[in-house]
Protein backbone atom coordinates (compact mmCIF):
# COMPACT_ATOMS: atom_id res chain seq x y z
CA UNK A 1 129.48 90.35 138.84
CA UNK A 2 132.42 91.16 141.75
CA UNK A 3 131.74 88.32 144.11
CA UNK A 4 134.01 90.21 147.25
CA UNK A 5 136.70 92.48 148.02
CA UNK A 6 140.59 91.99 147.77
CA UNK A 7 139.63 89.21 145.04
CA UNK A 8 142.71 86.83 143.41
CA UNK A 9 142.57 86.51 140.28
CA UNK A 10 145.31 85.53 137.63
CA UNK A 11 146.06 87.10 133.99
CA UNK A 12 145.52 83.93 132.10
CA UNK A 13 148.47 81.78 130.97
CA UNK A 14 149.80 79.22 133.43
CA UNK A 15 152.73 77.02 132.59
CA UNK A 16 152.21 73.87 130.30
CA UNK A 17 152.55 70.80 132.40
CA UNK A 18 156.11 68.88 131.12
CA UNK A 19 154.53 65.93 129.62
CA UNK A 20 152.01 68.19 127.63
CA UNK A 21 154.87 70.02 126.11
CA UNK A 22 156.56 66.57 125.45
CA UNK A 23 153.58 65.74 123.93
CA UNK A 24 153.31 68.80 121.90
CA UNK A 25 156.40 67.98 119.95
CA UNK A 26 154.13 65.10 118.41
CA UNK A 27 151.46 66.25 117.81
CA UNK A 28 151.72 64.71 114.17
CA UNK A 29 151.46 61.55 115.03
CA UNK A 30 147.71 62.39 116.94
CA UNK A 31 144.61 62.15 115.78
CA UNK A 32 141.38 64.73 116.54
CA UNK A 33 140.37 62.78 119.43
CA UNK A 34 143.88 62.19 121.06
CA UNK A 35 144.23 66.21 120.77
CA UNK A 36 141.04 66.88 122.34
CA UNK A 37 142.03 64.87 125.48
CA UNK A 38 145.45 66.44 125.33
CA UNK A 39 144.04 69.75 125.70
CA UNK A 40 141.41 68.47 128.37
CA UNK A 41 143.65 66.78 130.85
CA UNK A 42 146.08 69.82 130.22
CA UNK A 43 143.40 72.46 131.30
CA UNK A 44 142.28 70.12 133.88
CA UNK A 45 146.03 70.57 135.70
CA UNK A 46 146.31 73.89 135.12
CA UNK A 47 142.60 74.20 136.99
CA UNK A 48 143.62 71.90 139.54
CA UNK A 49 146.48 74.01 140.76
CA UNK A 50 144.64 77.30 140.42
CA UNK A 51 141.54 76.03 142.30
CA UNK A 52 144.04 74.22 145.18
CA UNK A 53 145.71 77.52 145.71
CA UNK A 54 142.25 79.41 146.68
CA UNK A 55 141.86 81.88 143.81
CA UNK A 56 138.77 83.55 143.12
CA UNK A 57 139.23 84.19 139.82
CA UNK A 58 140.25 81.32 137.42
CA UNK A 59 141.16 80.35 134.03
CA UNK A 60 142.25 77.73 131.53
CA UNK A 61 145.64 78.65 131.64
CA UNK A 62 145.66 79.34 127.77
CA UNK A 63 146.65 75.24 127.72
CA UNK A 64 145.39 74.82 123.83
CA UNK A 65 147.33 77.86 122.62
CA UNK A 66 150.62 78.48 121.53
CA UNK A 67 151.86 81.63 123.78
CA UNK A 68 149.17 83.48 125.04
CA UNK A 69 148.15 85.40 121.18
CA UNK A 70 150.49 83.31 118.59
CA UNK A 71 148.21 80.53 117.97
CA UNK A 72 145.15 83.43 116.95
CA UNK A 73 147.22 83.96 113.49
CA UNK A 74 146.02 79.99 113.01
CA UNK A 75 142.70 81.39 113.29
CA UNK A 76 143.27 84.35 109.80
CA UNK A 77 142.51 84.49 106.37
CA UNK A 78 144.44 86.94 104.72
CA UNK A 79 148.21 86.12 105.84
CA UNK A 80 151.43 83.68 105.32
CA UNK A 81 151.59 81.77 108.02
CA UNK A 82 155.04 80.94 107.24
CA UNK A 83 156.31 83.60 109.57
CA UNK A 84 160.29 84.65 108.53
CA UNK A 85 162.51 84.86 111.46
CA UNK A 86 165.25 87.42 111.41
CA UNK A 87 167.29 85.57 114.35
CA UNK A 88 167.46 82.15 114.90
CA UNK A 89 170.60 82.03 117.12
CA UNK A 90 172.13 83.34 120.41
CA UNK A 91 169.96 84.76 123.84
CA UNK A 92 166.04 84.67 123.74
CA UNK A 93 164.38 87.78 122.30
CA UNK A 94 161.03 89.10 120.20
CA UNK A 95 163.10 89.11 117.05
CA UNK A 96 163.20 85.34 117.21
CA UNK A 97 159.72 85.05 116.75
CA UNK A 98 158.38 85.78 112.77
CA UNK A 99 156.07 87.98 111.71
CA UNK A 100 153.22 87.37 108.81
CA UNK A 101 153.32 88.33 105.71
CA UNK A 102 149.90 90.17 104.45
CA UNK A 103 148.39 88.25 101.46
CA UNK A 104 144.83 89.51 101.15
CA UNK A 105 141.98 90.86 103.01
CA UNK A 106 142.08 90.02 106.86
CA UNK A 107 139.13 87.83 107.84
CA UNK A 108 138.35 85.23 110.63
CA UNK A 109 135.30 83.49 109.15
CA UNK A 110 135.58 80.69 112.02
CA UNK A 111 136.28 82.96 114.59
CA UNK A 112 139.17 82.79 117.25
CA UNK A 113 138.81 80.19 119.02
CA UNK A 114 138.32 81.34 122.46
CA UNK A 115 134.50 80.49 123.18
CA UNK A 116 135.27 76.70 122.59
CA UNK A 117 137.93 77.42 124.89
CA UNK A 118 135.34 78.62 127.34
CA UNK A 119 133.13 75.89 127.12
CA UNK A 120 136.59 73.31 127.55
CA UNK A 121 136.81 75.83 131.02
CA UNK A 122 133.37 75.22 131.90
CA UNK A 123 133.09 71.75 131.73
CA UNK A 124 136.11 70.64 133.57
CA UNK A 125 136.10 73.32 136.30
CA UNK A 126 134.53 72.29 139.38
CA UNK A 127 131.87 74.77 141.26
CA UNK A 128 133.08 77.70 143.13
CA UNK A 129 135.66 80.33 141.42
CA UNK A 130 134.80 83.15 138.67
CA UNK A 131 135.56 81.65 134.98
CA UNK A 132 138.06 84.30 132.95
CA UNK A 133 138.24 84.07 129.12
CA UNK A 134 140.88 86.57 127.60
CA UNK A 135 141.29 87.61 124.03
CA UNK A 136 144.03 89.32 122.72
CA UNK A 137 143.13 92.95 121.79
CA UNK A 138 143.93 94.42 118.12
CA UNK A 139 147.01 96.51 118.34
CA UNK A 140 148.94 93.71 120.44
CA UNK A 141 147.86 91.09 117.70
CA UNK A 142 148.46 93.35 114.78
CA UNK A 143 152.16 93.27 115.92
CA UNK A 144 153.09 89.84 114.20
CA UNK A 145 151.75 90.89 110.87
CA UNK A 146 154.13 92.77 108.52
CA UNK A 147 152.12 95.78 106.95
CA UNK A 148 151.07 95.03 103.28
CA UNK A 149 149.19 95.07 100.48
CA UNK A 150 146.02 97.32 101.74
CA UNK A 151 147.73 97.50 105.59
CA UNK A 152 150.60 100.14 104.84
CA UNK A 153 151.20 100.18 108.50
CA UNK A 154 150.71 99.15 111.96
CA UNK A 155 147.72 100.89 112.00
CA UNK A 156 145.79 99.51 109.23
CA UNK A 157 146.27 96.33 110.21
CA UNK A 158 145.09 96.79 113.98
CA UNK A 159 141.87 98.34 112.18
CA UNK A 160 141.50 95.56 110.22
CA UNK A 161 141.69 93.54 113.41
CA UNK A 162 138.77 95.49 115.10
CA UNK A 163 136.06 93.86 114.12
CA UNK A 164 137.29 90.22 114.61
CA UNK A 165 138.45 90.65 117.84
CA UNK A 166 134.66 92.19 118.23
CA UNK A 167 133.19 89.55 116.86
CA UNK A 168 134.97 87.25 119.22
CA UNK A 169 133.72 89.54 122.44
CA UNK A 170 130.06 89.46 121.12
CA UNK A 171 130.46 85.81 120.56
CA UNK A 172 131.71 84.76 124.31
CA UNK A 173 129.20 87.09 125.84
CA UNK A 174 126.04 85.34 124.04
CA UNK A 175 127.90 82.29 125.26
CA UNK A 176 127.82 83.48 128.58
CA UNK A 177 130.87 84.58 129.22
CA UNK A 178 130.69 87.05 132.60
CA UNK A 179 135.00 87.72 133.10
CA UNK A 180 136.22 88.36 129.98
CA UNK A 181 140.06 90.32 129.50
CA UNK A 182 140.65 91.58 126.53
CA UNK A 183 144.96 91.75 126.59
CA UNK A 184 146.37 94.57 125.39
CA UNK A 185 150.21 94.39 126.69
CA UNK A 186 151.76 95.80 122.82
CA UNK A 187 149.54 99.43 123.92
CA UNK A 188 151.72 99.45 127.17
CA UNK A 189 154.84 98.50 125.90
CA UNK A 190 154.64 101.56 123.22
CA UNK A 191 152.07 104.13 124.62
CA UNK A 192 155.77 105.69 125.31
CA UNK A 193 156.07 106.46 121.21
CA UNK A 194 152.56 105.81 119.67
CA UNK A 195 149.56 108.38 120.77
CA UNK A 196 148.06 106.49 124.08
CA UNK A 197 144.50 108.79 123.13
CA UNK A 198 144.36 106.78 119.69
CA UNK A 199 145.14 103.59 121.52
CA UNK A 200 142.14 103.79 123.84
CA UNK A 201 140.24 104.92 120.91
CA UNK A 202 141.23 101.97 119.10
CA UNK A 203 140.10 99.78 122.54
CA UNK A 204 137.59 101.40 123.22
CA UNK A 205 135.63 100.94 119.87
CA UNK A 206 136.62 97.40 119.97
CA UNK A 207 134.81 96.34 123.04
CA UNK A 208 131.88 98.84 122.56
CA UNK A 209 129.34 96.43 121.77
CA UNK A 210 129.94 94.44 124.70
CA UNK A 211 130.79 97.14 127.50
CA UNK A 212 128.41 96.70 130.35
CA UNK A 213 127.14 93.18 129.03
CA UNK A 214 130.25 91.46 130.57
CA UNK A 215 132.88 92.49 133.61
CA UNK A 216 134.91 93.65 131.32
CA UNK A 217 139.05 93.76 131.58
CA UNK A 218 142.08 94.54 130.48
CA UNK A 219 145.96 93.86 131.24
CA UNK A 220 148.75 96.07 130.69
CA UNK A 221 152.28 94.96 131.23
CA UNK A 222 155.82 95.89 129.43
CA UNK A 223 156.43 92.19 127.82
CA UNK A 224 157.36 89.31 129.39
CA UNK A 225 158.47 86.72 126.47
CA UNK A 226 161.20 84.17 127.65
CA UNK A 227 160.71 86.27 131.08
CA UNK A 228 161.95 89.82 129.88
CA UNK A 229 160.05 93.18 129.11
CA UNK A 230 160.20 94.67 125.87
CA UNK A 231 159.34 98.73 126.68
CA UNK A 232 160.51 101.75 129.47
CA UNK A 233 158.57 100.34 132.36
CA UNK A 234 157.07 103.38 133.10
CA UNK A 235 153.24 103.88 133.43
CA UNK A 236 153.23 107.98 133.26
CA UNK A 237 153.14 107.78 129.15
CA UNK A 238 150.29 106.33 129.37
CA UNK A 239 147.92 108.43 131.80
CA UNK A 240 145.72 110.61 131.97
CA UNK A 241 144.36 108.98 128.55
CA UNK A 242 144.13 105.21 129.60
CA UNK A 243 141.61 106.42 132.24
CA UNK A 244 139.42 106.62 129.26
CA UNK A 245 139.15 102.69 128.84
CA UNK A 246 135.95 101.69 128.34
CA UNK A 247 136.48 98.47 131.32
CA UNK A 248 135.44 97.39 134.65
CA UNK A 249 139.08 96.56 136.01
CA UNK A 250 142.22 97.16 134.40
CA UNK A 251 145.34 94.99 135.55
CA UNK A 252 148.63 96.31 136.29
CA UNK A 253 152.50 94.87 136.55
CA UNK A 254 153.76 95.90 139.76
CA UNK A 255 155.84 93.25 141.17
CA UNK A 256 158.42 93.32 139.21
CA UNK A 257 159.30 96.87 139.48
CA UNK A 258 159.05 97.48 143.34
CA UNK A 259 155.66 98.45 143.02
CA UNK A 260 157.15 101.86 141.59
CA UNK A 261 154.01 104.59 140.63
CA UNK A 262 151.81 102.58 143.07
CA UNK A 263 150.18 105.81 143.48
CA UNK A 264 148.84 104.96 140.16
CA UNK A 265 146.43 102.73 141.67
CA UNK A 266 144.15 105.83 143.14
CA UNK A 267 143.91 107.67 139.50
CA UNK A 268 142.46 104.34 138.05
CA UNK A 269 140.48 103.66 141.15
CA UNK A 270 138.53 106.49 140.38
CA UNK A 271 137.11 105.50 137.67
CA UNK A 272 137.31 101.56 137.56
CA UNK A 273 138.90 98.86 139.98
CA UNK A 274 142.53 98.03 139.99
CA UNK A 275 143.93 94.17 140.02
CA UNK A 276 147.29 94.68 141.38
CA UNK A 277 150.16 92.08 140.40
CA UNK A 278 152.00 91.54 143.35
CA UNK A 279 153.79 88.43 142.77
CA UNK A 280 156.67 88.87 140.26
CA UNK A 281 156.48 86.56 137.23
CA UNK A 282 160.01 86.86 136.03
CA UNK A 283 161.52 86.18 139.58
CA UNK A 284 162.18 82.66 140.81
CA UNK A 285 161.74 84.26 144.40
CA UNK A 286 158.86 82.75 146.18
CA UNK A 287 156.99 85.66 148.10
CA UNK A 288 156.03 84.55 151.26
CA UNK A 289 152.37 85.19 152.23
CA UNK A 290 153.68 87.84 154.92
CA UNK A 291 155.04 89.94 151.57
CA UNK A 292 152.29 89.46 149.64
CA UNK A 293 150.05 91.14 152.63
CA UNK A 294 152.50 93.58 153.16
CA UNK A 295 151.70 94.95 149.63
CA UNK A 296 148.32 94.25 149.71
CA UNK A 297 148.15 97.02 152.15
CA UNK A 298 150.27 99.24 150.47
CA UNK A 299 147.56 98.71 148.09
CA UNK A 300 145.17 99.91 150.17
CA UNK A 301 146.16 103.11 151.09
CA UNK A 302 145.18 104.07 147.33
CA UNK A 303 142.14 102.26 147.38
CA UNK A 304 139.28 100.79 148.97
CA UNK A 305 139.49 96.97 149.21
CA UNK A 306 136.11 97.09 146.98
CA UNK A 307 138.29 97.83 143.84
CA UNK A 308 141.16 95.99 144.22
CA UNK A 309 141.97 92.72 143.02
CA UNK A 310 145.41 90.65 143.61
CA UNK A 311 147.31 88.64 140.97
CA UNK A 312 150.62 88.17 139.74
CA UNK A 313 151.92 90.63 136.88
CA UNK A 314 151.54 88.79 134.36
CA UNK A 315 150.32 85.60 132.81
CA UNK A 316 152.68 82.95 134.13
CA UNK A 317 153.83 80.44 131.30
CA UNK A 318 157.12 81.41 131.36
CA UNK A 319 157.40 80.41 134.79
CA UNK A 320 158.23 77.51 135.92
CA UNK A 321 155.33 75.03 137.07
CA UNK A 322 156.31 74.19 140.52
CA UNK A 323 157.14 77.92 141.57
CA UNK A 324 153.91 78.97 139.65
CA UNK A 325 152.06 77.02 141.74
CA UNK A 326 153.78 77.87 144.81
CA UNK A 327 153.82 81.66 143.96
CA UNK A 328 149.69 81.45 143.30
CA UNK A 329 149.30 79.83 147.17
CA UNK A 330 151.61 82.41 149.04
CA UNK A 331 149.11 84.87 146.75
CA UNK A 332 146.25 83.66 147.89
CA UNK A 333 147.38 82.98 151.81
CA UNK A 334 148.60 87.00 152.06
CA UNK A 335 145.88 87.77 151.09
CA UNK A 336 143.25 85.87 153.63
CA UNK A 337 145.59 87.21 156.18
CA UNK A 338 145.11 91.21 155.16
CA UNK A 339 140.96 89.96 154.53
CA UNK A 340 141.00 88.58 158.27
CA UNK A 341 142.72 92.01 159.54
CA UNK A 342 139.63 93.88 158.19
CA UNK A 343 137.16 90.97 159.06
CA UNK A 344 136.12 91.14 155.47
């Protein structure tokens, strides 16, 4: 299911077009149908500029969801959605956005959402690039719900998540699905203070029953909410054990820090392929295509161009549109250039 070498590929958010987050702040006065075309001609910009840029690897930019995981708590029985907000005021932070309050048993009896999202992908995306779906994993979602009632801690409620989250998986992959990421920033952010050997147990019994059915990824990053990380922005806490994850690719933030612990890139290498971010989401610097090739092959001297991939760090809806898009072409055009070098 890897179509080539040095692919580009993207995380999966991409930046709301302006008039669909005008429109957003009516969505009251819509009805089902004027929704469904909202989210339709949404997707279909957010293809449009993925596709014009070149990239191999494409999704629906997340366009129907609110952040990349905060809409999924729409999707859960067993919580107040009515999330309190400790600060409402003052420079943009994690502590600005609520968390849920546990009321009962955690369920998802409609599931998440994310295979109608695949079909929306499917339908308006023209012939040609890979189709990604992306799901956040448990731990990352379990860290908007307060512990409660029979979830004492962080824990519990990221087992509770388990088997909705699998359920999801098994659900896209007997819809077809053949890229699908399963986002796990939150185990990055803390593998520094949590045990990073329960973490990929936790992962890795979550996408058991689809492992091998599906190329099968995950992304790893230290936050990037209003633009800003959230954890040390180290990768060291979390290796050897994340070499255990039971994927096909696993996606690393580089960009933004330099591309410090590159050397990273050989460990994982050895055991699955690497997607690189080498375009720096939080940065309203444009990396010109001669950059972008220049790390490509600083890439390469810790792995084969067979298992590496090229993307920016991180999902990009807190970027801007119109450097998003320019960002994704310089990607894809430093790229070629390192491809034509090695006549692949």
């Amino acid at each position: 299911m890897r179509e080539r070498p040095l692919r580009t590929t993207v995380v999966g958010s991409y930046p709301l077009p302006g008039w669909a987050e005008l429109a957003a702040r009516h969505l009251d006065e819509m009805g089902p149908a004027d929704l469904a075309e909202l989210q339709d001609d949404a997707v279909a910009a957010a293809v449009g500029d993925q596709v014009a840029a070149g990239l191999d690897v494409i999704t629906d930019g997340e366009q129907s969801r609110l952040d990349f995981n905060l809409s999924f708590y729409g999707f859960l029985e067993g919580i107040d959605r009515e999330a309190a907000v400790e600060r409402r005021l003052g420079p943009p932070g994690h502590d600005q956005r609520g968390r849920h309050r546990v009321t009962g048993e955690l369920r998802a009896p409609g599931g998440l959402g994310v295979v109608a999202e695949l079909e929306r992908l499917r339908r308006i995306a023209p012939p040609g690039p890979a189709l990604k779906a992306s799901v956040p994993g448990p731990y990352t979602l379990s860290g908007r719900i307060a512990p409660g009632g029979p979830y004492p801690d962080r824990w519990a409620v990221a087992e509770a998540l388990v088997p909705i989250v699998r359920a999801e998986l098994l659900a896209l992959v007997e819809a077809g699905g053949r890229e699908v990421c399963v986002d796990e920033p939150s185990m990055s952010c803390y593998a520094h203070r949590e045990d990073p050997d329960r973490l990929v147990d936790l992962f890795n019994r979550t996408v058991a029953p689809v492992a091998g059915r599906t190329r099968l990824s995950t992304h790893l990053c230290f936050g990037n909410y209003k633009g800003r990380a959230v954890a040390p922005r180290r990768y060291a806490p979390m290796f050897p054990a994340f070499l255990a994850l039971k994927v096909d690719e696993v996606h690393l933030e580089m960009a933004s820090r330099e591309l410090a612990e590159l050397d990273r890139v050989k460990d994982i290498a050895s055991v699955a392929d690497v997607a690189v971010g080498v375009i720096d989401v939080k940065s309203y610097w444009i990396e010109p295509p001669e950059e972008v090739a220049a790390r490509v092959r600083s890439c390469l001297r810790y792995a084969p161009p067979e298992r590496l991939s090229l993307a920016p760090d991180c999902g990009l809806s807190q970027t801007a549109r119109w450097a998003a898009r320019a960002k994704l072409g310089n990607l894809v055009a430093g790229v070629a250039a390192v491809r034509r070098e090695l006549r692949l």
